[in-house]
N, C-alpha and C. Protein backbone atom coordinates (compact mmCIF):
# COMPACT_ATOMS: atom_id res chain seq x y z
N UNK A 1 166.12 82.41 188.56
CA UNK A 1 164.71 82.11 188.72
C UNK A 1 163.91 82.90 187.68
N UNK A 2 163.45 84.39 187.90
CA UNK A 2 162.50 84.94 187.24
C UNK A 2 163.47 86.77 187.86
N UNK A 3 162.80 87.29 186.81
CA UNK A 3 163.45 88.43 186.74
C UNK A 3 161.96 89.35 186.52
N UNK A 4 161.82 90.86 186.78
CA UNK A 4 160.22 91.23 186.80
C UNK A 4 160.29 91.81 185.24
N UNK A 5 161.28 91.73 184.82
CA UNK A 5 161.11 92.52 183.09
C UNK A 5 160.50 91.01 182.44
N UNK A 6 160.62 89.93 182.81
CA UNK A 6 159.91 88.23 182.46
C UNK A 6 158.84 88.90 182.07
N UNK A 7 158.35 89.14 183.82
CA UNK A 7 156.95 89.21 183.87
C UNK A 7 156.31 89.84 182.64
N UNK A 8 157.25 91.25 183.20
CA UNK A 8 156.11 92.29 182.50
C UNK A 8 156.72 92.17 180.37
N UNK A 9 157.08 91.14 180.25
CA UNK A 9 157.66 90.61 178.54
C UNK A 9 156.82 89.50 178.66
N UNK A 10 156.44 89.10 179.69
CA UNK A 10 155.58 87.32 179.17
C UNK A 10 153.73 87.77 179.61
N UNK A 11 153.15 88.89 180.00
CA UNK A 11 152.39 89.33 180.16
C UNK A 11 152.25 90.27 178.64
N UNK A 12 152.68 91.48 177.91
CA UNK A 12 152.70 91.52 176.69
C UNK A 12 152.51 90.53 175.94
N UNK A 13 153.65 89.16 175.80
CA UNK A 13 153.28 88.60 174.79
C UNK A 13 151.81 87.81 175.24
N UNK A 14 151.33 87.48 176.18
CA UNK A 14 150.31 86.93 176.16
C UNK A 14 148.75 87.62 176.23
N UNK A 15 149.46 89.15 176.03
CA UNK A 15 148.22 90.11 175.70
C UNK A 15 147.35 90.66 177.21
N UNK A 16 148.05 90.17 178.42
CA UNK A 16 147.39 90.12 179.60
C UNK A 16 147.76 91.54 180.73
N UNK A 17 146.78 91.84 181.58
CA UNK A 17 147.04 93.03 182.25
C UNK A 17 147.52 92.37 183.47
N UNK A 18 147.83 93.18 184.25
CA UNK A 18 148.38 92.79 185.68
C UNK A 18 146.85 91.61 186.31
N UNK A 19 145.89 92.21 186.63
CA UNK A 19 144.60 91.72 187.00
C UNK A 19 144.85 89.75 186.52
N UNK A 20 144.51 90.10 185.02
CA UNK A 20 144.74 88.76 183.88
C UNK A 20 146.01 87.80 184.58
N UNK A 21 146.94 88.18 184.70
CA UNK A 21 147.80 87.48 184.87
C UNK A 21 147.58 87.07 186.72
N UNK A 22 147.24 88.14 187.19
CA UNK A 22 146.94 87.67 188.77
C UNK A 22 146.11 86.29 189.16
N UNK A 23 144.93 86.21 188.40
CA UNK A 23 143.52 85.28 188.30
C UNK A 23 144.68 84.44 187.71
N UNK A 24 145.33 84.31 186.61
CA UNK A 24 145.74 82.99 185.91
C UNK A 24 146.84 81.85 187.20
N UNK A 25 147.50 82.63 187.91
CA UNK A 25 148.53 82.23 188.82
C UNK A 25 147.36 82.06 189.68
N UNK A 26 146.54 82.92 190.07
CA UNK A 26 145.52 82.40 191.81
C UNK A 26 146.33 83.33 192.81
N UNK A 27 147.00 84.34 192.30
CA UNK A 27 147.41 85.38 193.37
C UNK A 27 146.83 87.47 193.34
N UNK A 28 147.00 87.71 194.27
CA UNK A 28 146.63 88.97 193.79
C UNK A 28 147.15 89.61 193.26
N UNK A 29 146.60 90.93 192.61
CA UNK A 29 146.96 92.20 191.94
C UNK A 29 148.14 92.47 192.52
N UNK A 30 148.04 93.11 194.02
CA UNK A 30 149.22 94.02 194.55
C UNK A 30 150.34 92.87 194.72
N UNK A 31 150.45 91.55 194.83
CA UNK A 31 151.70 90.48 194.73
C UNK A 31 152.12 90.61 193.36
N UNK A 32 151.36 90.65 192.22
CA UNK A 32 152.07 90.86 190.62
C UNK A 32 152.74 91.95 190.68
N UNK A 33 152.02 93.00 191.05
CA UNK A 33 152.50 94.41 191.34
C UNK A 33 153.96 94.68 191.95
N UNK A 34 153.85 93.94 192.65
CA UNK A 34 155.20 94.09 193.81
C UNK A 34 156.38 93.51 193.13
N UNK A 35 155.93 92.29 192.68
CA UNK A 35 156.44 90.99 192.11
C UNK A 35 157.40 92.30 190.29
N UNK A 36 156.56 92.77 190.03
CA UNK A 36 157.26 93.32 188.62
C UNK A 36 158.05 94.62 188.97
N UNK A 37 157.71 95.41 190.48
CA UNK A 37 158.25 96.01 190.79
C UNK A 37 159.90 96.20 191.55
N UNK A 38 160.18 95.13 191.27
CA UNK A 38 161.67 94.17 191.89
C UNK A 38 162.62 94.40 190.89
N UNK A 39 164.05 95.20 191.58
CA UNK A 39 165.17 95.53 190.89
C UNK A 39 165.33 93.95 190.62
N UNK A 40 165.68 93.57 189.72
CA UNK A 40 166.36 92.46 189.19
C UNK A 40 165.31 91.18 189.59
N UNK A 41 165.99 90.36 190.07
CA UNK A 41 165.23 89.22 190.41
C UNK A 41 164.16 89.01 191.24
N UNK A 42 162.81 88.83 190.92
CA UNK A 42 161.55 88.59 192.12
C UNK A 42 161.68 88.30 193.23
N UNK A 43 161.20 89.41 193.78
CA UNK A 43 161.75 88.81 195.78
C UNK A 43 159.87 88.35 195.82
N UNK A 44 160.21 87.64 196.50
CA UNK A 44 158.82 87.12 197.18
C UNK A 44 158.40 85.99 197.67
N UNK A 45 157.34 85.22 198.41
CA UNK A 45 157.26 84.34 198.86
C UNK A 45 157.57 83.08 197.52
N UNK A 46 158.61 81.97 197.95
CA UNK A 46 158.73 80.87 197.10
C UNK A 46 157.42 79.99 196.51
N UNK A 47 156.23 80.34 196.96
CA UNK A 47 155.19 79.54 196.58
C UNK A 47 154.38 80.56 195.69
N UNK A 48 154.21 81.99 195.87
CA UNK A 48 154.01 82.89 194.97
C UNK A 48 154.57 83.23 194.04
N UNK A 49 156.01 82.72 193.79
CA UNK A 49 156.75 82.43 192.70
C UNK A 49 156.38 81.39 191.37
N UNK A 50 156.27 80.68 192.70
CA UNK A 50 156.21 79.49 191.49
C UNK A 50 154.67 79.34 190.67
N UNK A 51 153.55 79.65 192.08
CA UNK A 51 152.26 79.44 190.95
C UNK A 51 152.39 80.59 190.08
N UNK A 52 153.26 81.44 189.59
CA UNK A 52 153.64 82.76 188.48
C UNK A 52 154.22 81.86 187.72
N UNK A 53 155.48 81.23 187.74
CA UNK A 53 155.92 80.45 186.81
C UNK A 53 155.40 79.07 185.99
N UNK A 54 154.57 78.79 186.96
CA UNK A 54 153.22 77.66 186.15
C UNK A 54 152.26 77.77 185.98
N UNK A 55 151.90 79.30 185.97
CA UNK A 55 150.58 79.74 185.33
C UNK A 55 151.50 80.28 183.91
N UNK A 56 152.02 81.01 183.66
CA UNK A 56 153.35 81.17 182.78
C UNK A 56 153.30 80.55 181.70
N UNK A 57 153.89 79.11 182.17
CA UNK A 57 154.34 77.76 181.82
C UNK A 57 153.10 76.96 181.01
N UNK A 58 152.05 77.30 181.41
CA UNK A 58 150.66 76.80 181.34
C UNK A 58 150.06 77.10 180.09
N UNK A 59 150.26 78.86 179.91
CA UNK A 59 149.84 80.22 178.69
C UNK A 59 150.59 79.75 177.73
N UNK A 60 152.21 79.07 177.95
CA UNK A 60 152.93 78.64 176.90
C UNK A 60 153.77 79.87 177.16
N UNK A 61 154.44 80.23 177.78
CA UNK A 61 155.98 81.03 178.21
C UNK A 61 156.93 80.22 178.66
N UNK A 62 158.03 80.00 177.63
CA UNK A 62 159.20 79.46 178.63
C UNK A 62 159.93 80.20 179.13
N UNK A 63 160.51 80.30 180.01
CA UNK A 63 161.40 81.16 180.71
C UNK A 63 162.78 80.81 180.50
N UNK A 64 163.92 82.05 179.74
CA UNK A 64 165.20 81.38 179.35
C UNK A 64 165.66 82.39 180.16
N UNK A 65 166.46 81.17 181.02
CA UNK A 65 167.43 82.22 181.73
C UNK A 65 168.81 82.49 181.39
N UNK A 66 169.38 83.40 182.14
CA UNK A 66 170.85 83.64 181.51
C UNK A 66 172.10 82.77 181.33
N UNK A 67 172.17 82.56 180.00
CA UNK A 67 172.98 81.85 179.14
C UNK A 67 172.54 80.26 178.48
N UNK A 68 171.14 80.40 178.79
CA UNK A 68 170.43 78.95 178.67
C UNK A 68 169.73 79.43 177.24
N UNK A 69 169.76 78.44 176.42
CA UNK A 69 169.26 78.06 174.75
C UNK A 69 167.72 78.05 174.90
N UNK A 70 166.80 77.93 174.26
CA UNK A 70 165.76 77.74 174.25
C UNK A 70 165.40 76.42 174.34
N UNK A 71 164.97 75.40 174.64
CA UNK A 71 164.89 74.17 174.64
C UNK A 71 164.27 73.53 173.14
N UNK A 72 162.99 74.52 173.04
CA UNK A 72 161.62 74.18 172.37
C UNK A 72 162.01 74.97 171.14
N UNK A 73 162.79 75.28 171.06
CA UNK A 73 162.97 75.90 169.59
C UNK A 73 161.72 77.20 169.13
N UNK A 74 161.43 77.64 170.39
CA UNK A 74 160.04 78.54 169.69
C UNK A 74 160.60 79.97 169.95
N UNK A 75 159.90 81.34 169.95
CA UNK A 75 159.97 82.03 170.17
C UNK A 75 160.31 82.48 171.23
N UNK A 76 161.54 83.28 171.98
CA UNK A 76 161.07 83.96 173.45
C UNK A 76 161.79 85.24 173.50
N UNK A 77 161.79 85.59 174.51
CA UNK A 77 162.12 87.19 175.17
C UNK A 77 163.64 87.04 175.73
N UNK A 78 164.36 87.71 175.48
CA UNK A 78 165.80 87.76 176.36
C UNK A 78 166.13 89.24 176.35
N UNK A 79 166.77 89.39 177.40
CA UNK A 79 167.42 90.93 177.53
C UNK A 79 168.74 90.87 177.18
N UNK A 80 168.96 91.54 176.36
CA UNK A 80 170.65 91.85 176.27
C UNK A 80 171.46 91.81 177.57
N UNK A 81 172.46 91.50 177.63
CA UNK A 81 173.47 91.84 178.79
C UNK A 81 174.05 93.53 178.51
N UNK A 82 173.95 94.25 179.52
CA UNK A 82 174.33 95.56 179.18
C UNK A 82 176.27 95.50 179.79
N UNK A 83 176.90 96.86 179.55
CA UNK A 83 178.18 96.69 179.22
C UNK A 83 178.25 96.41 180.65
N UNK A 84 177.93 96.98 181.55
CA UNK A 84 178.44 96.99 182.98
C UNK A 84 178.08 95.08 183.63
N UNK A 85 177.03 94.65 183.20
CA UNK A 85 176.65 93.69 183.57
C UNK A 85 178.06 93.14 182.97
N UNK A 86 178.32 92.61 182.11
CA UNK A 86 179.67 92.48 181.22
C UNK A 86 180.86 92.50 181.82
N UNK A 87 181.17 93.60 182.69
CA UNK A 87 182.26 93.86 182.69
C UNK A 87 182.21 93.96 184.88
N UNK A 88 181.20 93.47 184.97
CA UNK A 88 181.08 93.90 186.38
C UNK A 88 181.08 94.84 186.95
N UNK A 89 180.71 95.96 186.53
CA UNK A 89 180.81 97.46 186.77
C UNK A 89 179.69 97.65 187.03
N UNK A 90 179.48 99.06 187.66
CA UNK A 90 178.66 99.73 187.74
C UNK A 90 178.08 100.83 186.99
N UNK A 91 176.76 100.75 186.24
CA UNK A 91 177.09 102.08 185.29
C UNK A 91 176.91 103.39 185.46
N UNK A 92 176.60 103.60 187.03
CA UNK A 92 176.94 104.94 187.41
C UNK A 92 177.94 105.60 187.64
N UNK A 93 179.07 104.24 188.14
CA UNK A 93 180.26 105.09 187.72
C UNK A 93 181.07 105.84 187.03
């Protein structure tokens, strides 16, 4: 779905603060808040998800998820896979 490093990489590129991006989706501050504050993938209500991903979608962010090409041939954000992700490990071990 959405991961909160998205967020807070598709909020940079679109120059926007938490607030900015809250008004653009139609949700509040402390739901973005919460929403970027999420180990890994966005926990949150499925309808607060999505008006994030089509307000997003709207600014001109595509969202590439893991192992998916860009469609549009334009610019975007990806995170490296780190070794443990890789290897299924843990990297505290």
């Amino acid at each position: 779905m959405i991961i909160a490093a998205q967020i807070r990489a598709s909020r940079a590129l679109l120059g926007l603060d938490q607030r900015g991006l809250a008004e653009a989706a139609g949700l509040s501050v402390p739901t973005i808040q919460r929403m970027e504050a999420s180990d890994g993938q966005v926990r949150g209500n499925l309808d607060s998800v999505m008006k994030l991903i089509e307000a997003l979608d709207r600014a001109g962010i595509e969202l590439i998820g893991e192992g998916q090409v860009s469609a549009g041939g334009g610019r975007g954000v990806r995170l490296k896979q780190t070794n443990s992700e890789a290897t299924g490990t843990d990297a505290t071990s």
